[in-house]
N, C-alpha and C. Protein backbone atom coordinates (compact mmCIF):
# COMPACT_ATOMS: atom_id res chain seq x y z
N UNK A 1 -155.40 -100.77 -17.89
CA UNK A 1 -154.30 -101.59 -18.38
C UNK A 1 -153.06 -101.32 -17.54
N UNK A 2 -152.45 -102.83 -17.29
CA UNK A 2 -151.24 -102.24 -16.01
C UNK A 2 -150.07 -101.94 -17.35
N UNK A 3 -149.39 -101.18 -16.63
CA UNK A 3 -147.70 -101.05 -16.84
C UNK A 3 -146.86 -102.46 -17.14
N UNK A 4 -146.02 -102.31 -17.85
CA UNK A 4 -145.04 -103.72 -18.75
C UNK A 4 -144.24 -103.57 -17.99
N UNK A 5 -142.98 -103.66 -17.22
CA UNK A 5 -142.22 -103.80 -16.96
C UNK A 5 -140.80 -104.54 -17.50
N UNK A 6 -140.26 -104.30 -18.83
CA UNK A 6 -139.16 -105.32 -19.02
C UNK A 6 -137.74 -105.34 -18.73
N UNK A 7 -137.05 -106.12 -18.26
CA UNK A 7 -136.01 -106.39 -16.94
C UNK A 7 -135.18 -107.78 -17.23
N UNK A 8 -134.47 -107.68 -17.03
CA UNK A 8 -133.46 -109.07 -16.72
C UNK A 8 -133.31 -109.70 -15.61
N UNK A 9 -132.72 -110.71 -15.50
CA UNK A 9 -132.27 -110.65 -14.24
C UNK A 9 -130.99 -112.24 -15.12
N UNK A 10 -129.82 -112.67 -13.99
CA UNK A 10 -128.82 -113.51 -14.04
C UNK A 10 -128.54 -114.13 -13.35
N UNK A 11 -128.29 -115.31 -13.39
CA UNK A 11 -127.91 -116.81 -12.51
C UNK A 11 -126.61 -116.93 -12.68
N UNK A 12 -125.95 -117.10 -11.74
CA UNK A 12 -124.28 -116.90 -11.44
C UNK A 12 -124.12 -118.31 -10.48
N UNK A 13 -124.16 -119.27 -10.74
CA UNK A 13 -124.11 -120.50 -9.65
C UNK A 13 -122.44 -121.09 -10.15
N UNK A 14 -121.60 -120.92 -8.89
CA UNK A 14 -120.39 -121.39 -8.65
C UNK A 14 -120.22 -122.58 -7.40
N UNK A 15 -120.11 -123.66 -7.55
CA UNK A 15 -119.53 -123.92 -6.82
C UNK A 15 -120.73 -124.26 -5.30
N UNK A 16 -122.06 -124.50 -5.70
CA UNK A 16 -123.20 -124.86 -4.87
C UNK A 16 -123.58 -123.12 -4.48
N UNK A 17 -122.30 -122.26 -4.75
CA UNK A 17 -122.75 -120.29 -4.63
C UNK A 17 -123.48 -119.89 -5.18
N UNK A 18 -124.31 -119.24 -4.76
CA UNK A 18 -125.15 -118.20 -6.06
C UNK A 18 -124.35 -116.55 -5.52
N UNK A 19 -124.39 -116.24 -6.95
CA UNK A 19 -123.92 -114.42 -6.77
C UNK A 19 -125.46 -113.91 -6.27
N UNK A 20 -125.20 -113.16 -5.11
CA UNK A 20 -126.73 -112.43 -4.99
C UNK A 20 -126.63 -110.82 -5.30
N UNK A 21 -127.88 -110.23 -4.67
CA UNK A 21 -127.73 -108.96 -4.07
C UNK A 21 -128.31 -108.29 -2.80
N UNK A 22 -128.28 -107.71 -2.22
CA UNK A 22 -129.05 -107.54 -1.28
C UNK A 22 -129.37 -105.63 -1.24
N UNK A 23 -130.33 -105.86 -1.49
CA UNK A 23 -130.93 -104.10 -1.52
C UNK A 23 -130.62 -103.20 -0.59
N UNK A 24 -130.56 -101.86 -0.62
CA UNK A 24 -129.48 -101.20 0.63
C UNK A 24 -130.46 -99.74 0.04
N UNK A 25 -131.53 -99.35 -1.25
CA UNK A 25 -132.02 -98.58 -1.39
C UNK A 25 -133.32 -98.37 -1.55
N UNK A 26 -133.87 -99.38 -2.27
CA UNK A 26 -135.01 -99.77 -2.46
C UNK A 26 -135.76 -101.06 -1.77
N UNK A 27 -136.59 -101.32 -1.74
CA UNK A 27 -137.10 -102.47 -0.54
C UNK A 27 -135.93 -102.89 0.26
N UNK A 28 -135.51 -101.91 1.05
CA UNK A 28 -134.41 -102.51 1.73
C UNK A 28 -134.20 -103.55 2.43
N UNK A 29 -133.28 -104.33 2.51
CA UNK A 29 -132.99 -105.76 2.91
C UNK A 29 -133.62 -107.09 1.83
N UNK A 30 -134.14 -106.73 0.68
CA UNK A 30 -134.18 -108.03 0.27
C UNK A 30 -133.07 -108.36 -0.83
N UNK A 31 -133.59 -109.68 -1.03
CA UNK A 31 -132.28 -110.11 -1.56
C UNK A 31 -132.93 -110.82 -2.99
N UNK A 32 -131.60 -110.74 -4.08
CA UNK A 32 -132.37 -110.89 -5.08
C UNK A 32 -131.11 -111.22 -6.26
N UNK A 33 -131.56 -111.33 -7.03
CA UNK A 33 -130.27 -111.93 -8.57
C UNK A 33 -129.97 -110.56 -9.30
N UNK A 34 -128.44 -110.60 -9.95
CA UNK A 34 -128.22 -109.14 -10.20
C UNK A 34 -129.15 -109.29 -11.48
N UNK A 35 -129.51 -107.92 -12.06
CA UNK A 35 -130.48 -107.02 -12.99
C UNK A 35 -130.94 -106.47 -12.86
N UNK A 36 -131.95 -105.74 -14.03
CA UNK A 36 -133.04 -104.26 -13.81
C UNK A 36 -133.64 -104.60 -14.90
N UNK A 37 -133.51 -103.33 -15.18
CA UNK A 37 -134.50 -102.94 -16.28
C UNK A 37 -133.59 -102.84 -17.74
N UNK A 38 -134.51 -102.91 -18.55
CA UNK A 38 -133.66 -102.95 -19.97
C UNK A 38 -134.08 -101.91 -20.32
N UNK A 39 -132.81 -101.12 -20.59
CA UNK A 39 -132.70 -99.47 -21.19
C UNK A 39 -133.24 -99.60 -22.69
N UNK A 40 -133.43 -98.30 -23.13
CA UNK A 40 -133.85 -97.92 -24.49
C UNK A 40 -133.00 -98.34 -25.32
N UNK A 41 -133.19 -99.13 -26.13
CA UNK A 41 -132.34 -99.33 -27.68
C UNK A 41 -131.23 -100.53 -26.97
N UNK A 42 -131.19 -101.33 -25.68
CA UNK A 42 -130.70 -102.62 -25.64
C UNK A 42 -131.48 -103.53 -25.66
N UNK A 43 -130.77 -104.30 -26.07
CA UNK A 43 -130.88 -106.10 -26.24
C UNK A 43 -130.92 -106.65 -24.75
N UNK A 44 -131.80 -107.42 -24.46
CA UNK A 44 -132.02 -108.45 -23.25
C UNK A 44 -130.27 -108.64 -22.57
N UNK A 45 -129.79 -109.64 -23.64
CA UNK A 45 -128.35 -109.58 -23.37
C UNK A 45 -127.63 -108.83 -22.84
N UNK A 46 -127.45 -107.38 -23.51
CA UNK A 46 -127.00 -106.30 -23.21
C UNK A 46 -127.09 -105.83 -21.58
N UNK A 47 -128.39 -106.02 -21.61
CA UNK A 47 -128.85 -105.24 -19.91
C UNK A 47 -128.30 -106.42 -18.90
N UNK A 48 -128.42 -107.64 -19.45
CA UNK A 48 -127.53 -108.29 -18.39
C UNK A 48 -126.11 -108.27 -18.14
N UNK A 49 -125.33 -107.75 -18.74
CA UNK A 49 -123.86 -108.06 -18.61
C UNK A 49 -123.82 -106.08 -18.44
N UNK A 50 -124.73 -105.18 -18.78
CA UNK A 50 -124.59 -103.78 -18.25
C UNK A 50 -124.88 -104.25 -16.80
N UNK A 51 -126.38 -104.79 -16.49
CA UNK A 51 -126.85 -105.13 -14.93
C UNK A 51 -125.64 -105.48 -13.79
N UNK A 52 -125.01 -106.61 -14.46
CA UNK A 52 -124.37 -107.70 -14.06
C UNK A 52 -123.01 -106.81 -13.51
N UNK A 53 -122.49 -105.97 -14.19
CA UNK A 53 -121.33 -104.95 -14.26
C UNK A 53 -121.87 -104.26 -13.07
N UNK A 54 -123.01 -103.27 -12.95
CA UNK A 54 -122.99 -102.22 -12.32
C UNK A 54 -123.13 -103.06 -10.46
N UNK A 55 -123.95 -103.67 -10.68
CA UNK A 55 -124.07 -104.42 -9.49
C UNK A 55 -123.66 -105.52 -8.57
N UNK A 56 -122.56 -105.97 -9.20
CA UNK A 56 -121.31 -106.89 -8.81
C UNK A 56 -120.08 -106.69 -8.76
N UNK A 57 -119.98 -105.95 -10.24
CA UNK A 57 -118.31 -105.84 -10.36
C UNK A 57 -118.36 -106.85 -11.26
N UNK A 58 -118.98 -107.95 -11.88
CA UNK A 58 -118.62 -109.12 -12.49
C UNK A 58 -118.56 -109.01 -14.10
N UNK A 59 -117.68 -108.87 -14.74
CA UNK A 59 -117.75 -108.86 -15.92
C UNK A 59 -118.28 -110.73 -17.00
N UNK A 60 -119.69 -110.15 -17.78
CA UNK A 60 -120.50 -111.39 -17.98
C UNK A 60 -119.37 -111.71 -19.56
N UNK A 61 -119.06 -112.78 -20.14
CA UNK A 61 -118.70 -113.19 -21.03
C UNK A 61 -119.47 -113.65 -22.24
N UNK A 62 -120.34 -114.89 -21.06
CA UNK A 62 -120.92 -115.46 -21.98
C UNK A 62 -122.44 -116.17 -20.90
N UNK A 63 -123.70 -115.58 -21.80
CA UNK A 63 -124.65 -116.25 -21.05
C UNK A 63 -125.84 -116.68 -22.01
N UNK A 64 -126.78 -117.73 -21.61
CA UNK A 64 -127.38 -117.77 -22.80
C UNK A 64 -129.09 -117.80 -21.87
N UNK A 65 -129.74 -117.61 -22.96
CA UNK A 65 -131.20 -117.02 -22.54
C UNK A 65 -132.26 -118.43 -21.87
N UNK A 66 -132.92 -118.24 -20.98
CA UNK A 66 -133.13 -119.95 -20.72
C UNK A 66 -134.71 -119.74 -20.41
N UNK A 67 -135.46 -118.39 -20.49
CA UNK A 67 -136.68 -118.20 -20.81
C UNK A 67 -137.05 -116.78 -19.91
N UNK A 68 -138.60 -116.94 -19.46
CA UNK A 68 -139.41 -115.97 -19.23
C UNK A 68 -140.11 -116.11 -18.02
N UNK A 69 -140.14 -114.86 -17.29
CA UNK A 69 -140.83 -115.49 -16.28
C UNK A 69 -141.70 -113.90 -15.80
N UNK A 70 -142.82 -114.00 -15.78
CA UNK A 70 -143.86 -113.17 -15.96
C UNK A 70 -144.39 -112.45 -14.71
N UNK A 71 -144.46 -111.48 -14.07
CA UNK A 71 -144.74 -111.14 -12.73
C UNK A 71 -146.07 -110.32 -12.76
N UNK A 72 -146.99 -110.98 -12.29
CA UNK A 72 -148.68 -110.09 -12.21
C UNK A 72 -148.84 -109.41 -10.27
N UNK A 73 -148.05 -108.37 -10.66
CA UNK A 73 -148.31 -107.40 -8.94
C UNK A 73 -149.70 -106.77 -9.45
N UNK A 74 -149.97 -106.17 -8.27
CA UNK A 74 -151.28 -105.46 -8.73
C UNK A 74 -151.51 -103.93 -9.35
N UNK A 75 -150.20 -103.66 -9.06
CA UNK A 75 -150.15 -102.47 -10.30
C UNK A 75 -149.20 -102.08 -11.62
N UNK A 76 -148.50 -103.46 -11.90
CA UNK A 76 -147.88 -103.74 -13.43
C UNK A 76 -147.58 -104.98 -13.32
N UNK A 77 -146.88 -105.41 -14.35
CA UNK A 77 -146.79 -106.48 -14.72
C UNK A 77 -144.97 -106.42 -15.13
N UNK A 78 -144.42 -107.53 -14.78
CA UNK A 78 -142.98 -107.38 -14.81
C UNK A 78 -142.30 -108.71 -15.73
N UNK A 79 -142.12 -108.32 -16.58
CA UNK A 79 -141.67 -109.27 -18.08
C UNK A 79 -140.53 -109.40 -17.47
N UNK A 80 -139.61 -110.60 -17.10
CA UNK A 80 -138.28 -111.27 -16.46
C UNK A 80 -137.49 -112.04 -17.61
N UNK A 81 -136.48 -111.20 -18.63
CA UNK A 81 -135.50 -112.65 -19.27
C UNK A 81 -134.46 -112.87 -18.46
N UNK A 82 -134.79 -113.84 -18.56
CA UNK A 82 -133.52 -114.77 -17.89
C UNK A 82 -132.65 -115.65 -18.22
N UNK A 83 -131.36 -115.06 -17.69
CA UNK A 83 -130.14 -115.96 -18.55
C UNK A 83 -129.26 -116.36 -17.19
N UNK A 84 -128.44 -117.33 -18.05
CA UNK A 84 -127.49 -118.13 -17.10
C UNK A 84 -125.96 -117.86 -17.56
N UNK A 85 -125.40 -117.01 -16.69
CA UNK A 85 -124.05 -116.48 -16.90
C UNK A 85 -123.27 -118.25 -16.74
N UNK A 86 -122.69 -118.64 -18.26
CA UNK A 86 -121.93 -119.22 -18.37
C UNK A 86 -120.43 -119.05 -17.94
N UNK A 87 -119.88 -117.88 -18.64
CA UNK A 87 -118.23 -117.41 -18.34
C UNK A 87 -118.54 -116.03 -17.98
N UNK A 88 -117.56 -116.10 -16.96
CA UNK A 88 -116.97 -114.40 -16.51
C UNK A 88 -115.83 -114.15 -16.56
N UNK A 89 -115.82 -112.90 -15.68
CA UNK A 89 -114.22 -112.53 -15.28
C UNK A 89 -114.33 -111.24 -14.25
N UNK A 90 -113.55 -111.55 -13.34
CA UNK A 90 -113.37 -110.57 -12.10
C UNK A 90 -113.97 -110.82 -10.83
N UNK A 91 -114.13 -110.97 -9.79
CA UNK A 91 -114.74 -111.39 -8.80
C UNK A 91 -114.58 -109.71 -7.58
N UNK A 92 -114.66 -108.70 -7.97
CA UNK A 92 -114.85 -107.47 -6.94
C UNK A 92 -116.17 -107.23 -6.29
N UNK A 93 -116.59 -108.10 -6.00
CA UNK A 93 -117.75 -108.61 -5.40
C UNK A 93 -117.31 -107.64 -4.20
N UNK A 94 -118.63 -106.57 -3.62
CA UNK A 94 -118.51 -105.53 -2.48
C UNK A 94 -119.85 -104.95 -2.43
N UNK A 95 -119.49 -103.68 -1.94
CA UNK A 95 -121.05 -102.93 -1.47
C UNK A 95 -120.47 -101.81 -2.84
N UNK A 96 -121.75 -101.29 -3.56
CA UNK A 96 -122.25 -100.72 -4.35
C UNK A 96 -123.24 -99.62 -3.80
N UNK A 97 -123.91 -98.52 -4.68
CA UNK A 97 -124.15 -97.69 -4.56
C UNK A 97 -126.19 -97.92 -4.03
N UNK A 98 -126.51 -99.10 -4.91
CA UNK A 98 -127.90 -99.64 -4.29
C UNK A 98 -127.64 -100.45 -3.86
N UNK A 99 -126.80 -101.43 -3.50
CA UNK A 99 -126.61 -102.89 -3.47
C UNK A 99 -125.32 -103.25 -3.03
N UNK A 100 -125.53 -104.53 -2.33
CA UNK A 100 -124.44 -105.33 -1.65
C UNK A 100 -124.32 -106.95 -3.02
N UNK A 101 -123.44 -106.41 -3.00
CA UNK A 101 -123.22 -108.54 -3.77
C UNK A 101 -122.84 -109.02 -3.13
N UNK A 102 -122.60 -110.78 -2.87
CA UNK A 102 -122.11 -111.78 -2.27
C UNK A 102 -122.38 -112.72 -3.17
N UNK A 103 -121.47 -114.19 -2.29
CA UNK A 103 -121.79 -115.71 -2.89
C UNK A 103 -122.61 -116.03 -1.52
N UNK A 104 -124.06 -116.61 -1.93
CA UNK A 104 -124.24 -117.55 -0.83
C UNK A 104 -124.71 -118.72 -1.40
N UNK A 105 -124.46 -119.87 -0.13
CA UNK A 105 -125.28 -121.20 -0.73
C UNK A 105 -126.50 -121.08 -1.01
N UNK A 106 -126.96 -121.83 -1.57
CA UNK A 106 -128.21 -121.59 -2.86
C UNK A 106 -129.56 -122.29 -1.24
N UNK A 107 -129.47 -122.71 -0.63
CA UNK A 107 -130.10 -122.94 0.72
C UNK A 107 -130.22 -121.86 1.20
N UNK A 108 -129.40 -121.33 1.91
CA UNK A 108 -129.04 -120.13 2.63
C UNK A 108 -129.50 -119.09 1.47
N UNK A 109 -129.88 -118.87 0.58
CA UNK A 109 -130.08 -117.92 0.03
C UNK A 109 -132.10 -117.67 -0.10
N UNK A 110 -132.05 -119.65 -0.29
CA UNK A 110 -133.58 -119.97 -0.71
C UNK A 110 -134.26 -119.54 1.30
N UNK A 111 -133.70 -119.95 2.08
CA UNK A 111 -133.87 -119.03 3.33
C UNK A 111 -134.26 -117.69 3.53
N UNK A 112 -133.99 -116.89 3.57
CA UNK A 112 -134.30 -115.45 2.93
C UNK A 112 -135.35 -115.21 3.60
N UNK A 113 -135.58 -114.40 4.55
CA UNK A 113 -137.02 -113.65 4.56
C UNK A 113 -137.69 -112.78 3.17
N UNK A 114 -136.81 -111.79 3.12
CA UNK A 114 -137.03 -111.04 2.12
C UNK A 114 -136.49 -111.22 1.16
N UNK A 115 -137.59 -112.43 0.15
CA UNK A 115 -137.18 -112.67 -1.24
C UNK A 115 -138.22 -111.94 -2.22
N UNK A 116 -137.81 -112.05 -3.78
CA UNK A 116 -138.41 -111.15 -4.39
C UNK A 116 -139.23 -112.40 -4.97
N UNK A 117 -140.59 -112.58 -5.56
CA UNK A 117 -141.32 -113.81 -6.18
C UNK A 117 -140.25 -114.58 -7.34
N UNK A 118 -139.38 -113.56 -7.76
CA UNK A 118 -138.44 -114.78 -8.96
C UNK A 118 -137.97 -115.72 -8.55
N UNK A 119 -137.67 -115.33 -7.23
CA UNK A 119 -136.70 -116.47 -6.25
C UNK A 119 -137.08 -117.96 -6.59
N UNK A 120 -138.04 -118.21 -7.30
CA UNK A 120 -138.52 -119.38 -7.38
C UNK A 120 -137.78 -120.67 -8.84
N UNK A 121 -136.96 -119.05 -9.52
CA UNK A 121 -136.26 -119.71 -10.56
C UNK A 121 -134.88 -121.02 -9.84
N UNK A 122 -134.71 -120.81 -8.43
CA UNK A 122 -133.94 -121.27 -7.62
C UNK A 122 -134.17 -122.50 -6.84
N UNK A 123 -135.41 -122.96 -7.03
CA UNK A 123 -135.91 -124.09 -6.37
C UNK A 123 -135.60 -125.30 -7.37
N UNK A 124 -135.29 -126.81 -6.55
CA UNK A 124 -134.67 -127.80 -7.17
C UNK A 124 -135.49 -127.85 -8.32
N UNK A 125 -136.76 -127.84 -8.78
CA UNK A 125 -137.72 -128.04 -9.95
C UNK A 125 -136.89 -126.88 -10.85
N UNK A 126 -136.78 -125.65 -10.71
CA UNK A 126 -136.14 -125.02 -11.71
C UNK A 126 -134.75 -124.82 -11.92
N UNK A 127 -133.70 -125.22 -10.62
CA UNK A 127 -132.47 -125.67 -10.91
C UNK A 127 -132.28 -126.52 -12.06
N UNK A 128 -133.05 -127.32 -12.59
CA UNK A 128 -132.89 -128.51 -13.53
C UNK A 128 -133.00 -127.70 -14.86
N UNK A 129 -133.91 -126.82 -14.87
CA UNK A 129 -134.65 -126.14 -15.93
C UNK A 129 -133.52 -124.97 -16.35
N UNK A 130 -133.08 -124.53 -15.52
CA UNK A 130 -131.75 -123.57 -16.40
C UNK A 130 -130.46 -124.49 -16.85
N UNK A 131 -130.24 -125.40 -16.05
CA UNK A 131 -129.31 -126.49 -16.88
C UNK A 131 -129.74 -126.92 -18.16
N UNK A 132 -130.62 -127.29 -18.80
CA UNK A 132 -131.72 -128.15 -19.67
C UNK A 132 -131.40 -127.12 -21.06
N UNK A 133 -131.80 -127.66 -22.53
CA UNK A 133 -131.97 -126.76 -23.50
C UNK A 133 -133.36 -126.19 -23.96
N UNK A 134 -134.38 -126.56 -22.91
CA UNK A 134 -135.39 -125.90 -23.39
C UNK A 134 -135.77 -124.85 -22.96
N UNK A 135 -136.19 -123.82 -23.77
CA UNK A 135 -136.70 -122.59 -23.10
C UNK A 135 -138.04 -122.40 -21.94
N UNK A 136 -138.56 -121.94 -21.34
CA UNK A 136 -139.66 -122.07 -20.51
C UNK A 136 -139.99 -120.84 -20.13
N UNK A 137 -141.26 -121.03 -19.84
CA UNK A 137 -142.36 -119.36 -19.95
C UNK A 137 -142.59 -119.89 -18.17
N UNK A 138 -142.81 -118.84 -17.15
CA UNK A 138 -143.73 -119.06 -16.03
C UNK A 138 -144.09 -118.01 -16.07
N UNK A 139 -145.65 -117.91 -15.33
CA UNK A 139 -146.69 -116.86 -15.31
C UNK A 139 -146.90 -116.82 -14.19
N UNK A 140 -146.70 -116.01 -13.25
CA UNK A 140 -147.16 -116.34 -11.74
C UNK A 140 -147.37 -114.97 -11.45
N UNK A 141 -148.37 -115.16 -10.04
CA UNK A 141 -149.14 -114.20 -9.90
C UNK A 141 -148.87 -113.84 -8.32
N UNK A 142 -148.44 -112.75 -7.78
CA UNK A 142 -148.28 -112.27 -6.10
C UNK A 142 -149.14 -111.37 -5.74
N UNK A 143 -148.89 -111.37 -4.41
CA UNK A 143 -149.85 -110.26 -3.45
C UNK A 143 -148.52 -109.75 -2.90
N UNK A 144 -149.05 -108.33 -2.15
CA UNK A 144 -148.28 -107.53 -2.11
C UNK A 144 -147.00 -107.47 -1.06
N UNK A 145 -147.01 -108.60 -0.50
CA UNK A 145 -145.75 -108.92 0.32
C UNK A 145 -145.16 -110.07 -0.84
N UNK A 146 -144.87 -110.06 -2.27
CA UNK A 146 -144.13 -111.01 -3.15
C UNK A 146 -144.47 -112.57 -2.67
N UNK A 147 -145.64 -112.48 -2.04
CA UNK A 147 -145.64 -114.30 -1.90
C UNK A 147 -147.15 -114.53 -2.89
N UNK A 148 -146.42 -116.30 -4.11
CA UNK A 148 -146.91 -116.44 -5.17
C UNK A 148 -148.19 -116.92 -4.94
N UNK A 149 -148.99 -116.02 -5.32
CA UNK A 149 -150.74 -116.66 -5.41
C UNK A 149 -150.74 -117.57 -6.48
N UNK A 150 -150.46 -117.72 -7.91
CA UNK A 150 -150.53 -118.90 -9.11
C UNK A 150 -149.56 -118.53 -9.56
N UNK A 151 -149.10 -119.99 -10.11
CA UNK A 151 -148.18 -120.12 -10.85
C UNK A 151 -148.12 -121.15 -12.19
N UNK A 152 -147.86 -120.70 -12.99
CA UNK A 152 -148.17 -121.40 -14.14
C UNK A 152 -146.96 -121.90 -15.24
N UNK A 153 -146.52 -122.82 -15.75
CA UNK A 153 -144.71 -122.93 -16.29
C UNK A 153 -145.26 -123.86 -17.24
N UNK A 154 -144.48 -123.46 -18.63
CA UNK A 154 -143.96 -124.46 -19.69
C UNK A 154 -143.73 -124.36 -20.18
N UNK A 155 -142.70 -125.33 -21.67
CA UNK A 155 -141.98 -124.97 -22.72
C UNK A 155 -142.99 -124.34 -23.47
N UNK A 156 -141.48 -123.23 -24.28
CA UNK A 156 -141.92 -123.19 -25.27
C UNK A 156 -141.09 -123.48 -26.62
């Protein structure tokens, strides 16, 4: 039985920008949406606007949950909620202790050599889908360079 993995991650789109990150400790050089892991005794919520803090500088206001997105590597499995930072405050966007933040265009970002398999919440089919009020599950499945072998999506 693999390992659960449960994690956040946040959509910050300003202005055609996405807030990124870019790794500086762990798989170094890729690039990816701020979050982690959800600590003991928080709420989904919680770990995003803790995430969102430690790795931007961006203080989250207000975000709301817009679904699930399921990661099958070959040695765990990585449970993804995902929310869409509505309101903030602060923009100290810099280099951090694992991590670099920036704004890039959502092109320039979908460019990327080194993307992580979520990256896919970013493509015009799921751009629509975090705007939208329905929630949505994807199940997708990678090999060990993060590129998606199946993928599977729908309300729930």
């Amino acid at each position: 039985m693999k390992d659960i993995v449960y994690a956040v991650r946040g959509v910050l789109v300003n202005k055609e920008k996405l807030l990124c990150i870019k790794n500086k400790t762990e798989r170094i050089g890729y690039y990816d949406l701020p979050g982690g892991e959800i600590e003991n005794g928080e709420t989904p919520y919680i770990a995003c606007v803790r995430e969102f803090k430690e790795e931007t500088g961006i203080y989250v206001k207000e975000a709301s949950y817009k679904g699930t997105i399921i990661i099958k590597l070959e040695d765990r499995i990585i449970n993804l909620k995902i929310f869409l930072v509505e309101k903030y405050s602060g923009n100290n966007i810099d280099e951090f202790d694992e991590n670099y933040s920036m704004w890039l265009d959502i092109k320039e970002y979908l460019a990327k050599e080194k993307l992580y398999a979520n990256s896919i919440i970013l493509t015009d089919f799921f751009y629509n889908i975090l705007k939208g009020d329905r929630e949505f599950e994807i199940d997708l499945e990678v090999d060990e360079f993060d590129k998606i072998q199946t993928l599977n999506f729908k309300y729930v």
